[in-house]
Protein backbone atom coordinates (compact mmCIF):
# COMPACT_ATOMS: atom_id res chain seq x y z
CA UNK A 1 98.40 -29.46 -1.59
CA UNK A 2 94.92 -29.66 -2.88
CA UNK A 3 91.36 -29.42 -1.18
CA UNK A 4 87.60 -29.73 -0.98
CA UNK A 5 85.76 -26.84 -0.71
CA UNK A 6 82.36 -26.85 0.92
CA UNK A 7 79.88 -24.00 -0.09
CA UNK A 8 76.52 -23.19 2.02
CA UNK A 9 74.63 -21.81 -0.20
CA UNK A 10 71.00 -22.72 1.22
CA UNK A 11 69.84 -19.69 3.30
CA UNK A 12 67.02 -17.74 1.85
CA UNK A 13 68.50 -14.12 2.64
CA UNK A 14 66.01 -12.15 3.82
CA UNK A 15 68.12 -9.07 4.29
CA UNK A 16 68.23 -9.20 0.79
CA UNK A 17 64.64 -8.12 0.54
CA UNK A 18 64.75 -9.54 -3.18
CA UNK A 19 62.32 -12.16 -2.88
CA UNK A 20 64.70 -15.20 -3.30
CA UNK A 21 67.65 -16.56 -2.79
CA UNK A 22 70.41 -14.04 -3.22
CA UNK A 23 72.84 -16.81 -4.57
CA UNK A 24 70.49 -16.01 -7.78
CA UNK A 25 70.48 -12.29 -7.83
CA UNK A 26 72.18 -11.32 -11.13
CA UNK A 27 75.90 -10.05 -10.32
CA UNK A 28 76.62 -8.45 -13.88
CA UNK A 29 75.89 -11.20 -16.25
CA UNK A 30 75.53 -13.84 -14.03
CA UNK A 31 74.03 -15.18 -10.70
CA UNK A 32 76.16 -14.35 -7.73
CA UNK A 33 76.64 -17.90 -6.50
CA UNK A 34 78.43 -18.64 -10.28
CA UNK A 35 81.10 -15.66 -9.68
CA UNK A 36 81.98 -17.50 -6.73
CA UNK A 37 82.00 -20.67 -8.19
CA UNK A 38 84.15 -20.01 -10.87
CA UNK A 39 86.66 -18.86 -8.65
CA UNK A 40 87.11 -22.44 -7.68
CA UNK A 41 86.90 -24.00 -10.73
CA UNK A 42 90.15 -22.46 -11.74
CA UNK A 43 91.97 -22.84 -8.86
CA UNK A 44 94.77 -25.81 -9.71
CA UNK A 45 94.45 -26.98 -6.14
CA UNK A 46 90.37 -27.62 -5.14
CA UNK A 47 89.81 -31.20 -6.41
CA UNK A 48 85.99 -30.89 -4.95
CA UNK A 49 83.41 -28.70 -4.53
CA UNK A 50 80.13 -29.54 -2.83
CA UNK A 51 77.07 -27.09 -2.58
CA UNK A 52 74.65 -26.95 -0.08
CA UNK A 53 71.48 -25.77 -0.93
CA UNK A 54 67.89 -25.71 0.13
CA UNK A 55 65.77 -28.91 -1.02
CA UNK A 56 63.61 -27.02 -3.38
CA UNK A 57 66.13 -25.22 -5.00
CA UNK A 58 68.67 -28.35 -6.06
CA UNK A 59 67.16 -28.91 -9.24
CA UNK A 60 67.64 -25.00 -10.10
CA UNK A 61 71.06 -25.11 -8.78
CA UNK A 62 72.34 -28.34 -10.86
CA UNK A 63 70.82 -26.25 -13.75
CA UNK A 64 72.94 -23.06 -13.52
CA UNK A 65 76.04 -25.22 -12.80
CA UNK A 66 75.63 -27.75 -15.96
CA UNK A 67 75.06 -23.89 -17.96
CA UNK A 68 77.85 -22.31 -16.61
CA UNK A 69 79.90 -26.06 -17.20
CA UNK A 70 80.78 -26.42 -13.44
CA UNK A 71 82.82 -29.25 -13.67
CA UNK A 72 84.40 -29.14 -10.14
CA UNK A 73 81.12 -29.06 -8.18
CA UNK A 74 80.69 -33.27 -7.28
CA UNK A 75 77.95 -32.51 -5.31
CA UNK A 76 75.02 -30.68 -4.40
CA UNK A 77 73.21 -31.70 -0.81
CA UNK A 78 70.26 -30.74 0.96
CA UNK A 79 71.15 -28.45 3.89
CA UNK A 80 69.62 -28.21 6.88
CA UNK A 81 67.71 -25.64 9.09
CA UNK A 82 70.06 -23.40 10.31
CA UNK A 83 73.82 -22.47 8.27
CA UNK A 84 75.68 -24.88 11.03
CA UNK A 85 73.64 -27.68 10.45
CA UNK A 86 74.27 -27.29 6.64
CA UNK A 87 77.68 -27.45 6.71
CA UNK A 88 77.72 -30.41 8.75
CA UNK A 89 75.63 -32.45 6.06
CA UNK A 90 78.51 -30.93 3.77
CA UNK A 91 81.67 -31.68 5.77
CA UNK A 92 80.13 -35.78 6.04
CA UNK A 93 79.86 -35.51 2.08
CA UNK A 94 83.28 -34.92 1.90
CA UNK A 95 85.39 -37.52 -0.06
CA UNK A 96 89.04 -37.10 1.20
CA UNK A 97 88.95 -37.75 4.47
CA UNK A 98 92.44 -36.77 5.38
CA UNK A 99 92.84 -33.82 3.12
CA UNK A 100 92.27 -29.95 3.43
CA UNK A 101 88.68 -28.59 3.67
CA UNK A 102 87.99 -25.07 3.24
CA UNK A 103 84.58 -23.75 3.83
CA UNK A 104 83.13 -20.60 2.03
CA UNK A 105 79.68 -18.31 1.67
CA UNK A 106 78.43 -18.57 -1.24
CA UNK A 107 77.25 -15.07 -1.30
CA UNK A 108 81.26 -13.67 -1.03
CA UNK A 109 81.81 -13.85 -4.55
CA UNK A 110 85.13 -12.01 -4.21
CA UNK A 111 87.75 -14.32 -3.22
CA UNK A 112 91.34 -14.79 -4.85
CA UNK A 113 92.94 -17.56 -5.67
CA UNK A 114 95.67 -15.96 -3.74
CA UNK A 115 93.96 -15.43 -0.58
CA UNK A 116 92.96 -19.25 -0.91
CA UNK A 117 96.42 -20.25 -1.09
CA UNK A 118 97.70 -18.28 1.36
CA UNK A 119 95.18 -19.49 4.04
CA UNK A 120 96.23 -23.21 3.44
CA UNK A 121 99.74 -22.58 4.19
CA UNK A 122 98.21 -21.85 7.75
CA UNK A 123 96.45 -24.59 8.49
CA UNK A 124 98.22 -27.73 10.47
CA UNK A 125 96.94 -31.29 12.42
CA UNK A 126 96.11 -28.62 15.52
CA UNK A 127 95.51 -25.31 13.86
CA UNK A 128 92.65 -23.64 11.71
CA UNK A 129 92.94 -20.45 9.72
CA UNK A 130 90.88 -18.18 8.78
CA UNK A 131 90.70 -14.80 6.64
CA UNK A 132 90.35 -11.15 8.46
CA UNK A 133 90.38 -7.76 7.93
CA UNK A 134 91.19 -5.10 11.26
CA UNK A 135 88.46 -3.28 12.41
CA UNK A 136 88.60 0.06 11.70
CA UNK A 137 85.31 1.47 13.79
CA UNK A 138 85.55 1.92 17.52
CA UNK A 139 83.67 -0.53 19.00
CA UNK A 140 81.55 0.44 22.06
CA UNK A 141 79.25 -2.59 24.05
CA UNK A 142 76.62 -1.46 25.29
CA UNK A 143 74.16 -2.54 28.40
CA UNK A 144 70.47 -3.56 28.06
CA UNK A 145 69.72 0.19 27.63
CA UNK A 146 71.53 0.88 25.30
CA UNK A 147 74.01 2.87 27.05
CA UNK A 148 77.65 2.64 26.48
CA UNK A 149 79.54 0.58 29.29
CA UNK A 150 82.98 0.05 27.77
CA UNK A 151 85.20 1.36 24.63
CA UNK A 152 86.63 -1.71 23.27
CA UNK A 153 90.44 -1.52 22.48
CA UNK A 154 90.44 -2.57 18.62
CA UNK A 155 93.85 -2.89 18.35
CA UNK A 156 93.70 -6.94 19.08
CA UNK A 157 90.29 -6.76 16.90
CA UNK A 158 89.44 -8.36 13.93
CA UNK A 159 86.15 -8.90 11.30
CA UNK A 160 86.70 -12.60 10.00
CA UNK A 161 85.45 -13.71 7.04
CA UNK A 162 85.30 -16.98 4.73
CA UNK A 163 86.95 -18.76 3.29
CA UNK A 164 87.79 -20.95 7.09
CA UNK A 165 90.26 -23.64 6.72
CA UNK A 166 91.25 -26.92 8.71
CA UNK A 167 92.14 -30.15 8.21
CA UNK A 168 89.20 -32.92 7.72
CA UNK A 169 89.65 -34.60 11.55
CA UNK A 170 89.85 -31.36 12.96
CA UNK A 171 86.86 -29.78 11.69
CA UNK A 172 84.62 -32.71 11.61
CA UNK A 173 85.79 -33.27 15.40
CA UNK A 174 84.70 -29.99 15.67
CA UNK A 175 81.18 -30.28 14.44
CA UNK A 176 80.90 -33.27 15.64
CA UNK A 177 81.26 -32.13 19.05
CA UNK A 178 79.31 -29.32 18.90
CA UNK A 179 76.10 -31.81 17.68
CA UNK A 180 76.71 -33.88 20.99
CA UNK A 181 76.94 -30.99 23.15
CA UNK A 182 74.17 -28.44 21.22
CA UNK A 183 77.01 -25.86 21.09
CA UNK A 184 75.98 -23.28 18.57
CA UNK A 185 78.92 -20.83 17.32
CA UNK A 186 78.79 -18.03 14.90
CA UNK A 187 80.88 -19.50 12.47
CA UNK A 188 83.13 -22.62 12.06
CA UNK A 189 86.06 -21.25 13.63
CA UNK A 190 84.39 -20.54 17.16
CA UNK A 191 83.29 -24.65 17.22
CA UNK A 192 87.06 -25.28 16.60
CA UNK A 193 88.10 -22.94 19.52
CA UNK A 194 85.36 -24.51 21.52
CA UNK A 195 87.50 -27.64 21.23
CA UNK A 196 90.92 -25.87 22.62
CA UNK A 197 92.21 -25.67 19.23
CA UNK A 198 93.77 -22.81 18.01
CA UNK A 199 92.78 -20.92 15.02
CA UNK A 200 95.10 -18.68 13.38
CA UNK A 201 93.94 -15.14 11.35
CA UNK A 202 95.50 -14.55 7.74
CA UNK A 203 94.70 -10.74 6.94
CA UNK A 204 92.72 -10.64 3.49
CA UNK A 205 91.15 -8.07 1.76
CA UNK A 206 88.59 -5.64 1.86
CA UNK A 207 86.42 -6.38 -1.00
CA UNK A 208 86.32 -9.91 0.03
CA UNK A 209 82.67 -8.70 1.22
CA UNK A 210 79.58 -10.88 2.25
CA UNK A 211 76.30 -9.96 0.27
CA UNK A 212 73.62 -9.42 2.75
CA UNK A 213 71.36 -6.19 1.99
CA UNK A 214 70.58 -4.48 -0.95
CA UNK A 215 73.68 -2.17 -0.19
CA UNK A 216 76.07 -5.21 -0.05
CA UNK A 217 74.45 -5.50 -3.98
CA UNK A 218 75.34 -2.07 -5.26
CA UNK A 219 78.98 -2.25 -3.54
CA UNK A 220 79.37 -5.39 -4.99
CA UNK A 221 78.94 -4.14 -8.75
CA UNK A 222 81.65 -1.40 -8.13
CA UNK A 223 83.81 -3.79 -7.15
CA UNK A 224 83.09 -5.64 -10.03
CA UNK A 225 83.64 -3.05 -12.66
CA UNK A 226 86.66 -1.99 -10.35
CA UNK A 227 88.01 -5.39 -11.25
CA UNK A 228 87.15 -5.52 -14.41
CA UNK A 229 88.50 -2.10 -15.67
CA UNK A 230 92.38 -3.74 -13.97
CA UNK A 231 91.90 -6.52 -16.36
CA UNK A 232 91.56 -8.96 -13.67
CA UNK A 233 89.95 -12.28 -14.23
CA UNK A 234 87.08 -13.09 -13.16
């Protein structure tokens, strides 16, 4: 089983507060985007990467991945406005059009090779997967007021994260359809389920985190040196 793995990598991260695009911010020795990257390049099973990145910051991008000798990343497209638009240009780069496409932040530079796997062994003709962690907070939802109308059992509750897997039809029917009927989801699972389809969650792991804020930064290197003082690859 192999597949194509298609990275958005173009938003400019203003969370961040660091004044570019966080897929640069150094992550140890190297830009976070790489770390990621690499995690790809060794798995067995991805026969294509592509990259989707903001116009003005291709040329930068080829750069660090001809440095870094990035051999599995085929391609590197201009995204568009808005993260759903971006993977769209992404998922109609996509060579095999009958194989497995997996679809993963750029800026979640901890995922396994193991989680990867996993997730594929999920994912049918008429079902997604997707990784997720239980919540552990109670969630409240609140009214206009900011007054709490309802505890939310968390029991049946889950965070999900990237990497999201499906089969090429299936998610490009998904996208697809959402650009026909300007249905805008949160991520690419919700425009599957807005199709019927079901999506099923594989429970991964904590530190598979998404780096957003400064915070998400300093976490990130204890994780790192967490990692690295197991002897884990990285």
């Amino acid at each position: 089983m192999t597949y194509t793995v298609i990275i958005p990598a173009a938003g400019q991260g203003k969370r961040m507060k660091a004044g570019k695009n966080k897929q640069f911010l150094q992550l140890n020795d190297r830009p976070v985007i790489i770390h990621t990257l690499q995690v790809f390049e060794r798995d067995p099973m991805c026969k294509q990467v592509i990259v989707v990145a903001n116009h003005q910051e291709i040329t930068q991008m080829e750069a660090l991945f001809q440095q870094y000798a990035l051999k599995k990343v085929d391609k590197v497209i201009e995204g568009g406005a808005e993260r759903q638009e971006s993977v769209f240009e992404g998922i109609k780069a996509v060579d095999d059009r009958e194989g497995m496409v997996i679809i993963h932040d750029g800026a979640r530079p901890f995922i396994e090779v193991e989680q990867i796997h996993e997730l594929l062994t999920h994912v049918t003709a008429e079902q997604g997967a997707v990784l997720g962690t239980p919540v552990t907070d109670t969630i409240k939802r609140i009214d206009e007021h900011m007054n709490i109308v309802e505890t939310v059992p968390r029991k049946p509750l889950v965070a999900v994260q990237t990497p999201q897997a499906f089969t090429y039809p299936m998610i490009h029917e998904a996208y697809q359809n959402a650009f026909t009927n300007q249905f805008v989801g949160t991520d690419d699972t919700s425009l599957v389920e807005n199709m019927g389809k079901e999506v099923t969650v594989v429970f991964g792991n904590e530190d598979n985190i998404k780096l957003t804020t400064p915070f998400d930064l300093a976490v990130a290197n204890v994780i790192l040196r967490q990692r690295q003082g197991r002897g884990d690859s990285e």
